[in-house]
PDB file of N, CA and C in Angstrom:
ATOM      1  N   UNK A   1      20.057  28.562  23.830  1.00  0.00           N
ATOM      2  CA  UNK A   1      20.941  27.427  23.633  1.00  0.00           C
ATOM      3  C   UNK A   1      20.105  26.157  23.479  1.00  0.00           C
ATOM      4  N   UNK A   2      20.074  25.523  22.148  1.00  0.00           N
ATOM      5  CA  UNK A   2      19.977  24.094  22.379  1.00  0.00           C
ATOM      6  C   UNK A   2      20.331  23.527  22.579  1.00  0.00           C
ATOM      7  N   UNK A   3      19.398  22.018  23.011  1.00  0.00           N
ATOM      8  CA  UNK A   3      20.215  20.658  23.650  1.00  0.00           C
ATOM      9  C   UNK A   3      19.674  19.399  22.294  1.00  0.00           C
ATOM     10  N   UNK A   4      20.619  18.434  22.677  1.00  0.00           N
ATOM     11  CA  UNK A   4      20.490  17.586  21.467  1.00  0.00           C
ATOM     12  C   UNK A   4      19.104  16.764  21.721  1.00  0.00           C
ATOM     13  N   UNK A   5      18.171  17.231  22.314  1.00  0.00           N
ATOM     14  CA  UNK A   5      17.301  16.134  22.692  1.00  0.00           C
ATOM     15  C   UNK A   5      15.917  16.891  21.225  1.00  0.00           C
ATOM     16  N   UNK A   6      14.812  16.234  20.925  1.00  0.00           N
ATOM     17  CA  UNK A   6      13.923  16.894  20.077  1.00  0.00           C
ATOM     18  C   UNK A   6      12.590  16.806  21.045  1.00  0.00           C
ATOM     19  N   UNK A   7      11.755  17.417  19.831  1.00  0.00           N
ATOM     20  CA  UNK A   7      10.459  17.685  20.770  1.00  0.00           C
ATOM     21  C   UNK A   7       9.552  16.781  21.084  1.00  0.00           C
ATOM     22  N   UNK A   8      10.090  15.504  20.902  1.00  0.00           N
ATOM     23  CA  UNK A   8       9.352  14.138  21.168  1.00  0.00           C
ATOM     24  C   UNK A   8       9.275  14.380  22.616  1.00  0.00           C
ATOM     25  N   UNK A   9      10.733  14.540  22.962  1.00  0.00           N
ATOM     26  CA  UNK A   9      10.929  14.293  24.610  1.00  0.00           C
ATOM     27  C   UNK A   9      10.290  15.538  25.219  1.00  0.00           C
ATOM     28  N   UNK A  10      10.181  16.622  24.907  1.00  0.00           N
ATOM     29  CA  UNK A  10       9.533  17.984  25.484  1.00  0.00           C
ATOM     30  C   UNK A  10       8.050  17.267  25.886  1.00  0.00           C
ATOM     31  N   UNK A  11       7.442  16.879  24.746  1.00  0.00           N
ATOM     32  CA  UNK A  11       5.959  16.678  24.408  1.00  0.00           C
ATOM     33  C   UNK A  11       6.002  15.394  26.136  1.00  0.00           C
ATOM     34  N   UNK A  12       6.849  14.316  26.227  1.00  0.00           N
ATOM     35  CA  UNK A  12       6.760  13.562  27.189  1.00  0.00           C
ATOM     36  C   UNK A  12       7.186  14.224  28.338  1.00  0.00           C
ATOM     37  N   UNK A  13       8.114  15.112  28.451  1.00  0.00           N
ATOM     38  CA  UNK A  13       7.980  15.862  29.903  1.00  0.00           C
ATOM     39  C   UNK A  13       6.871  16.722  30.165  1.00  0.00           C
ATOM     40  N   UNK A  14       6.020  17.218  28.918  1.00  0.00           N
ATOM     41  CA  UNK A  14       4.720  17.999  29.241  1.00  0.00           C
ATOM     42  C   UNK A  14       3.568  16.801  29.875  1.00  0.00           C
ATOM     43  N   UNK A  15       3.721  15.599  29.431  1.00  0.00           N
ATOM     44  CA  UNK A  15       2.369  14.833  29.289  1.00  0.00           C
ATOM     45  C   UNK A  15       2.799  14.373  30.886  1.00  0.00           C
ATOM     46  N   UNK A  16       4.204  14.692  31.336  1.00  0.00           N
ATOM     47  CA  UNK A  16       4.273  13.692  32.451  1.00  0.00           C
ATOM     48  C   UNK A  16       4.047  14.601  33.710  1.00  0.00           C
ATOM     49  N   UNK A  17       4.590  16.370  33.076  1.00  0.00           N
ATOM     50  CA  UNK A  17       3.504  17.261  34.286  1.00  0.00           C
ATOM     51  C   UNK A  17       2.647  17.544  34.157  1.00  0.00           C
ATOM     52  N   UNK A  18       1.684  17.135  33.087  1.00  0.00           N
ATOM     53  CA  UNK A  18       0.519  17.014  32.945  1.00  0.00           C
ATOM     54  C   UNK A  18      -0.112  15.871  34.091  1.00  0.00           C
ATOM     55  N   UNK A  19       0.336  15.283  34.399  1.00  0.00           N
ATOM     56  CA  UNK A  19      -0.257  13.965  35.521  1.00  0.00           C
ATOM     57  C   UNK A  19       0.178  14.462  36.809  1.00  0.00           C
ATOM     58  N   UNK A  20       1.487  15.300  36.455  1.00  0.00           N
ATOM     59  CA  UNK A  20       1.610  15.338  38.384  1.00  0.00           C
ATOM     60  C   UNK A  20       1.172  16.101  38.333  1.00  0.00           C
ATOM     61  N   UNK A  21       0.397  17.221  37.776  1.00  0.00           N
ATOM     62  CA  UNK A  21       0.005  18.659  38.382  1.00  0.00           C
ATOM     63  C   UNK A  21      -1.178  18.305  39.375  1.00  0.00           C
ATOM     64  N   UNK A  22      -2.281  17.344  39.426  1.00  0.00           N
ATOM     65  CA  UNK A  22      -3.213  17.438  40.031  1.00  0.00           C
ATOM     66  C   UNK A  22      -3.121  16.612  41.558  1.00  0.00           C
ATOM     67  N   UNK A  23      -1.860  15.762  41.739  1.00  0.00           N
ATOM     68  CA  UNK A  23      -0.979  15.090  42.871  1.00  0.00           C
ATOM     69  C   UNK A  23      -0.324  16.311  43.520  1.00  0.00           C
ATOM     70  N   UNK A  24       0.217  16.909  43.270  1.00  0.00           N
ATOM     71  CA  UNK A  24       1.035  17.974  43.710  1.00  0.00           C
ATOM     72  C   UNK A  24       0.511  19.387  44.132  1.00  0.00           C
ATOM     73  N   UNK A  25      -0.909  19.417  43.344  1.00  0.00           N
ATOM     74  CA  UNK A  25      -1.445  20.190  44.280  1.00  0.00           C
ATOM     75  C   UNK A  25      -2.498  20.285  45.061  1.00  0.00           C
ATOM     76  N   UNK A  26      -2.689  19.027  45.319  1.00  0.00           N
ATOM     77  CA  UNK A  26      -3.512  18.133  46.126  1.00  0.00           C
ATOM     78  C   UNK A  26      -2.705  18.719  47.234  1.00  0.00           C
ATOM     79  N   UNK A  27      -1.358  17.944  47.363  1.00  0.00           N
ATOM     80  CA  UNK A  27      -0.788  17.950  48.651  1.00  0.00           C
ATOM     81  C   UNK A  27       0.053  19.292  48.788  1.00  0.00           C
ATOM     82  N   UNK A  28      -0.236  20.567  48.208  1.00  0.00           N
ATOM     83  CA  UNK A  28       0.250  21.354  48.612  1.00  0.00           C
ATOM     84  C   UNK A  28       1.798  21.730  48.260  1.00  0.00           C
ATOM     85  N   UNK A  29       2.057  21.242  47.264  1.00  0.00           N
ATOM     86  CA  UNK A  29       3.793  21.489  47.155  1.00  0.00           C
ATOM     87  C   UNK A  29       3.510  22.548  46.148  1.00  0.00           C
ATOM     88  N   UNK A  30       3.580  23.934  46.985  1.00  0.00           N
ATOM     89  CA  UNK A  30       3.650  25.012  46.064  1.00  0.00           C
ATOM     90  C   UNK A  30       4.745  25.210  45.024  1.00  0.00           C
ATOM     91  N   UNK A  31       6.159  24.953  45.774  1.00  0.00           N
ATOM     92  CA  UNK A  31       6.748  24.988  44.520  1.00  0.00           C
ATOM     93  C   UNK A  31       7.437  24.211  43.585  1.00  0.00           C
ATOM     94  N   UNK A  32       6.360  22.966  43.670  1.00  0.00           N
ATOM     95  CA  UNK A  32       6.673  22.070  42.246  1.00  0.00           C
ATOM     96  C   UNK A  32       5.536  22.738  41.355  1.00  0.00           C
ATOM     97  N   UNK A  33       4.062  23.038  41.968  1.00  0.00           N
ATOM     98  CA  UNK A  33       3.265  23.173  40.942  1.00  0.00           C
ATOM     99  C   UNK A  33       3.365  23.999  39.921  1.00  0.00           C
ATOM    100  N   UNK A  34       3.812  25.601  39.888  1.00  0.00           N
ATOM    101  CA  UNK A  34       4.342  26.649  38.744  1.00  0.00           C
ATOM    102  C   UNK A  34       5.356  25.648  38.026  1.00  0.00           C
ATOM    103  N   UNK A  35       5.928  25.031  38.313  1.00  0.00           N
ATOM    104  CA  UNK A  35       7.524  24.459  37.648  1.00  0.00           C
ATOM    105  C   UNK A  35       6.475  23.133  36.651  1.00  0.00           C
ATOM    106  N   UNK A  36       5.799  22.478  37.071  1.00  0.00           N
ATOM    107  CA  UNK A  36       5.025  21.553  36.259  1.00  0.00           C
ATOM    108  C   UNK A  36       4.124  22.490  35.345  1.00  0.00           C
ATOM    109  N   UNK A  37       3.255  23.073  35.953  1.00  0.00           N
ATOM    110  CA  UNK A  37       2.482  23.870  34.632  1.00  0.00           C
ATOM    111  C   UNK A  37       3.299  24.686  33.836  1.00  0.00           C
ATOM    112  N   UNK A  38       4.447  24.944  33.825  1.00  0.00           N
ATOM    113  CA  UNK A  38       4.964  25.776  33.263  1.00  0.00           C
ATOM    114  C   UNK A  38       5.687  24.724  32.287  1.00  0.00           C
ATOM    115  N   UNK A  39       6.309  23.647  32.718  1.00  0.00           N
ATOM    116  CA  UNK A  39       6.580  22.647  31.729  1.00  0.00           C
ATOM    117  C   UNK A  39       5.394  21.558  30.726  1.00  0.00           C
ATOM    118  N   UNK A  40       4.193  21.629  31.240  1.00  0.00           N
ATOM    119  CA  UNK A  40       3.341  21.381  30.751  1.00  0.00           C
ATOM    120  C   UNK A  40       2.803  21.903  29.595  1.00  0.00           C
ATOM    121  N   UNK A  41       3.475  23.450  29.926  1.00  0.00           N
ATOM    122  CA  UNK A  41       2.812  24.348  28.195  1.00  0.00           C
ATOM    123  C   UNK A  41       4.254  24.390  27.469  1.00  0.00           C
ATOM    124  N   UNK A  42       4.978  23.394  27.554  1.00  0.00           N
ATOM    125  CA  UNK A  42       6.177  23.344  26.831  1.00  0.00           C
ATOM    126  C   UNK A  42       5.633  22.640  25.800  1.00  0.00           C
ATOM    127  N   UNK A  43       4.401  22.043  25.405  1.00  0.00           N
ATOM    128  CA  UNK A  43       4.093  21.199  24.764  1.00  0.00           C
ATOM    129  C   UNK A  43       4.603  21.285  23.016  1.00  0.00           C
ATOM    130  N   UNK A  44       5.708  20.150  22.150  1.00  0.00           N
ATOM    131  CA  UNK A  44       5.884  20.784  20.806  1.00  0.00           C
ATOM    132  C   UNK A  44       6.687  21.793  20.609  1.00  0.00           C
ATOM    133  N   UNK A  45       7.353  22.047  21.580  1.00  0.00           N
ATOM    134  CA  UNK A  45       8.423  23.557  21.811  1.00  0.00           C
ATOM    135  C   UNK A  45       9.491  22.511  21.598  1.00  0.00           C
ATOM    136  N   UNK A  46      10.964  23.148  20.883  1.00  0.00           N
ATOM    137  CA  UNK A  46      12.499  22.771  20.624  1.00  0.00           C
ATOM    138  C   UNK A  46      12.463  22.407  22.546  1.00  0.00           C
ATOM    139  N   UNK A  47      13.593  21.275  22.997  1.00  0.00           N
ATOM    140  CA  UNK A  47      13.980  21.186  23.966  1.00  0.00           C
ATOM    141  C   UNK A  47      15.304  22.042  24.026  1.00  0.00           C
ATOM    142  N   UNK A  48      15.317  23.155  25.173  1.00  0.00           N
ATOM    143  CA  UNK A  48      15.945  24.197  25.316  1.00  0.00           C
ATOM    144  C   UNK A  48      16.892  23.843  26.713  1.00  0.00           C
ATOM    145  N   UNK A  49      17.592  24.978  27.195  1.00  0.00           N
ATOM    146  CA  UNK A  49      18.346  24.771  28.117  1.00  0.00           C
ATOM    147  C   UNK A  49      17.455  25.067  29.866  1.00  0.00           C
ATOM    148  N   UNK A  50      16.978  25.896  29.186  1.00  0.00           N
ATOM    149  CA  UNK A  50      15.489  26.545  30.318  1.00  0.00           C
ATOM    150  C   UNK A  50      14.526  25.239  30.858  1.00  0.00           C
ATOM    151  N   UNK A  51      14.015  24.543  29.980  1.00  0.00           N
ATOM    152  CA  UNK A  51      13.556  23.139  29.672  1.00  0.00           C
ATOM    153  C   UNK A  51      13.882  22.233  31.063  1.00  0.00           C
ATOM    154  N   UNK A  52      15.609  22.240  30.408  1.00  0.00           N
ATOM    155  CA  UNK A  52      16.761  21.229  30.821  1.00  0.00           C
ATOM    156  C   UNK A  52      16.617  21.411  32.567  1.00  0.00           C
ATOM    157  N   UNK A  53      16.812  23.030  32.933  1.00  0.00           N
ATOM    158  CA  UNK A  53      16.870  22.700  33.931  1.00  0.00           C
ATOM    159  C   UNK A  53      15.550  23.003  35.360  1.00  0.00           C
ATOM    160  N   UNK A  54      14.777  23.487  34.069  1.00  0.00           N
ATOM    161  CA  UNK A  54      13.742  23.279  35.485  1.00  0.00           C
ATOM    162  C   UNK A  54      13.026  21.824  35.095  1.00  0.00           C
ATOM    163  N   UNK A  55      13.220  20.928  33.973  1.00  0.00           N
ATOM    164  CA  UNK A  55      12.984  19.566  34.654  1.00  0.00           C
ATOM    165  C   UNK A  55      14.084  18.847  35.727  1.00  0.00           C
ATOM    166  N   UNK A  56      15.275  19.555  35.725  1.00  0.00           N
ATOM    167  CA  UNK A  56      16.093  18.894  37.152  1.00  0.00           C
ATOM    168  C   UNK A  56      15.705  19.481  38.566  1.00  0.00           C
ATOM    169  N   UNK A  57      15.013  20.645  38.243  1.00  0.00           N
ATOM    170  CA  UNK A  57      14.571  21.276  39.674  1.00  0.00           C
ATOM    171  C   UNK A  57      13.356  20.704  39.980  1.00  0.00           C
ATOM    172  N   UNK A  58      12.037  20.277  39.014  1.00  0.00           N
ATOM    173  CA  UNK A  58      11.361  19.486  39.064  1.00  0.00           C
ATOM    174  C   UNK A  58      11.463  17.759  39.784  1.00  0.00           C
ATOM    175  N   UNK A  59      12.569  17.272  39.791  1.00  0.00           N
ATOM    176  CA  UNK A  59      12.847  16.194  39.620  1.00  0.00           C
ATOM    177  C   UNK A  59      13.185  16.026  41.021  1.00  0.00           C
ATOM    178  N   UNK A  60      14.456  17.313  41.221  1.00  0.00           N
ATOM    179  CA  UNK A  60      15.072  17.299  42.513  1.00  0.00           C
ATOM    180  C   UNK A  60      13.911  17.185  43.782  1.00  0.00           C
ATOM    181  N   UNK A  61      13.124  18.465  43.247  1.00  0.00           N
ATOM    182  CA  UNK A  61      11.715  18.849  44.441  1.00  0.00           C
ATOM    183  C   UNK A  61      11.066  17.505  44.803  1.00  0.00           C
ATOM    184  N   UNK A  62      10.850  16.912  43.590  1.00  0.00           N
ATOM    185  CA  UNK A  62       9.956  15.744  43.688  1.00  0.00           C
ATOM    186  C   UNK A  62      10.757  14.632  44.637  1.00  0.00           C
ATOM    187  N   UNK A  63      11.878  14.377  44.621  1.00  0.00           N
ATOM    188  CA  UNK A  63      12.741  13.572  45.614  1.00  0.00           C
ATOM    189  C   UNK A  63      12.421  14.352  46.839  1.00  0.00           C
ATOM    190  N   UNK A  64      13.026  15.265  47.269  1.00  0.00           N
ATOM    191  CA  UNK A  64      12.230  15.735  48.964  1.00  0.00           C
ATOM    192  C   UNK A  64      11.269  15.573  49.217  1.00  0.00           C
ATOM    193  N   UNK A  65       9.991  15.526  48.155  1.00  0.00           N
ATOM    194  CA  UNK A  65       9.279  15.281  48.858  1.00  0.00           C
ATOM    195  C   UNK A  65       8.942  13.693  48.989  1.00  0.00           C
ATOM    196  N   UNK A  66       9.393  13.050  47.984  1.00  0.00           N
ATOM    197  CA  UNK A  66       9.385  11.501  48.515  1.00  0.00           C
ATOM    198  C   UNK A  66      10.085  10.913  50.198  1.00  0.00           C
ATOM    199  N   UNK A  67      11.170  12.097  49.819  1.00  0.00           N
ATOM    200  CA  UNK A  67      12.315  11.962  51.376  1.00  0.00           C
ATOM    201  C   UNK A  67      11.220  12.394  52.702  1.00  0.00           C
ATOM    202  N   UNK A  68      10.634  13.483  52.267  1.00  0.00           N
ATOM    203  CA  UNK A  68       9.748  13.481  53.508  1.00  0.00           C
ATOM    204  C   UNK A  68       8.245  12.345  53.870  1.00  0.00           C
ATOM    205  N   UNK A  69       7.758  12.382  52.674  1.00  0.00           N
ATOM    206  CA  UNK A  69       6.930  11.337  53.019  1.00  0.00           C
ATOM    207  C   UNK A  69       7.579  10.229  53.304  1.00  0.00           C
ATOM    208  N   UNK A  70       8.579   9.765  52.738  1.00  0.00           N
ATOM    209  CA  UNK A  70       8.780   8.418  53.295  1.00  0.00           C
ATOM    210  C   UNK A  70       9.376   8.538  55.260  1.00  0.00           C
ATOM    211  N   UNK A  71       9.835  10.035  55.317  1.00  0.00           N
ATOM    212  CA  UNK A  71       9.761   9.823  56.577  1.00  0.00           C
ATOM    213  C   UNK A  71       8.984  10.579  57.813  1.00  0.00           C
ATOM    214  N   UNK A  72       8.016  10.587  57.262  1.00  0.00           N
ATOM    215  CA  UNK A  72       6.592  11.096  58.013  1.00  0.00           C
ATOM    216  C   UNK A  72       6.017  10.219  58.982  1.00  0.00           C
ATOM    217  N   UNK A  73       6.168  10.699  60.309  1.00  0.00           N
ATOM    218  CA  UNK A  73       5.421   9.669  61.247  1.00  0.00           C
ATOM    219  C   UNK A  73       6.951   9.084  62.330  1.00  0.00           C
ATOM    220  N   UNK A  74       7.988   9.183  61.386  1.00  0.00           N
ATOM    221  CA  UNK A  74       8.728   8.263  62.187  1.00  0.00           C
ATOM    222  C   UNK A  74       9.464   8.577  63.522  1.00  0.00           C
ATOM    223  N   UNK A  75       9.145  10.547  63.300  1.00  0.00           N
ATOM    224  CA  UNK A  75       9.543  11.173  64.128  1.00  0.00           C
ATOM    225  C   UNK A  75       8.663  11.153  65.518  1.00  0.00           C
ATOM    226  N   UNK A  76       7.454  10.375  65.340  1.00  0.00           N
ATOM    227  CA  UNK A  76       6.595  10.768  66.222  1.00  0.00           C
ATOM    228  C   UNK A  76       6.677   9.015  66.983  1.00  0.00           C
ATOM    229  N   UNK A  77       7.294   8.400  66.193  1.00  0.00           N
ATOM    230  CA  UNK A  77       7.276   6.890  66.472  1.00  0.00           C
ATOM    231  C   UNK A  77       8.319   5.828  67.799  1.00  0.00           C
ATOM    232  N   UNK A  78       7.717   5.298  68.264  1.00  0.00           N
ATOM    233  CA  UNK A  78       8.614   4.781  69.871  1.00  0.00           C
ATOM    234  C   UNK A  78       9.682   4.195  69.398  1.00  0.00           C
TER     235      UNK A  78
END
């Protein structure tokens, strides 16, 4: 199934897990990193439905872990 988007935008969701892949597995988030390299070799590919939604599972992951870092420490805090 396609989506109305073209491969401009594929090529910019590859270039943009192209940058987080080496943040993400720095800190260990096993399962954003398969989901970024795997969108990373989307590079120039039709934007598909497959695409569609592991950049929302991408996206989602990446919010928890902002949710946790931002609240790291506070549990330990007076």
């Amino acid at each position: 199934m396609q989506c109305s988007l073209d491969n401009k935008q594929v090529d910019g969701i590859a270039a943009m897990a192209h940058k987080l892949l080496p943040l993400f597995t720095l800190i260990g988030a096993v399962e954003i990193v398969p989901k970024l390299s795997w969108l990373e070799g989307r590079r120039s590919e039709e934007f598909t439905q497959e695409i569609h939604i592991t950049t929302k599972e991408v996206l989602n992951l990446i919010q928890k872990v902002i949710h946790l870092a931002q609240n790291y420490g506070k549990r330990d805090s007076c």
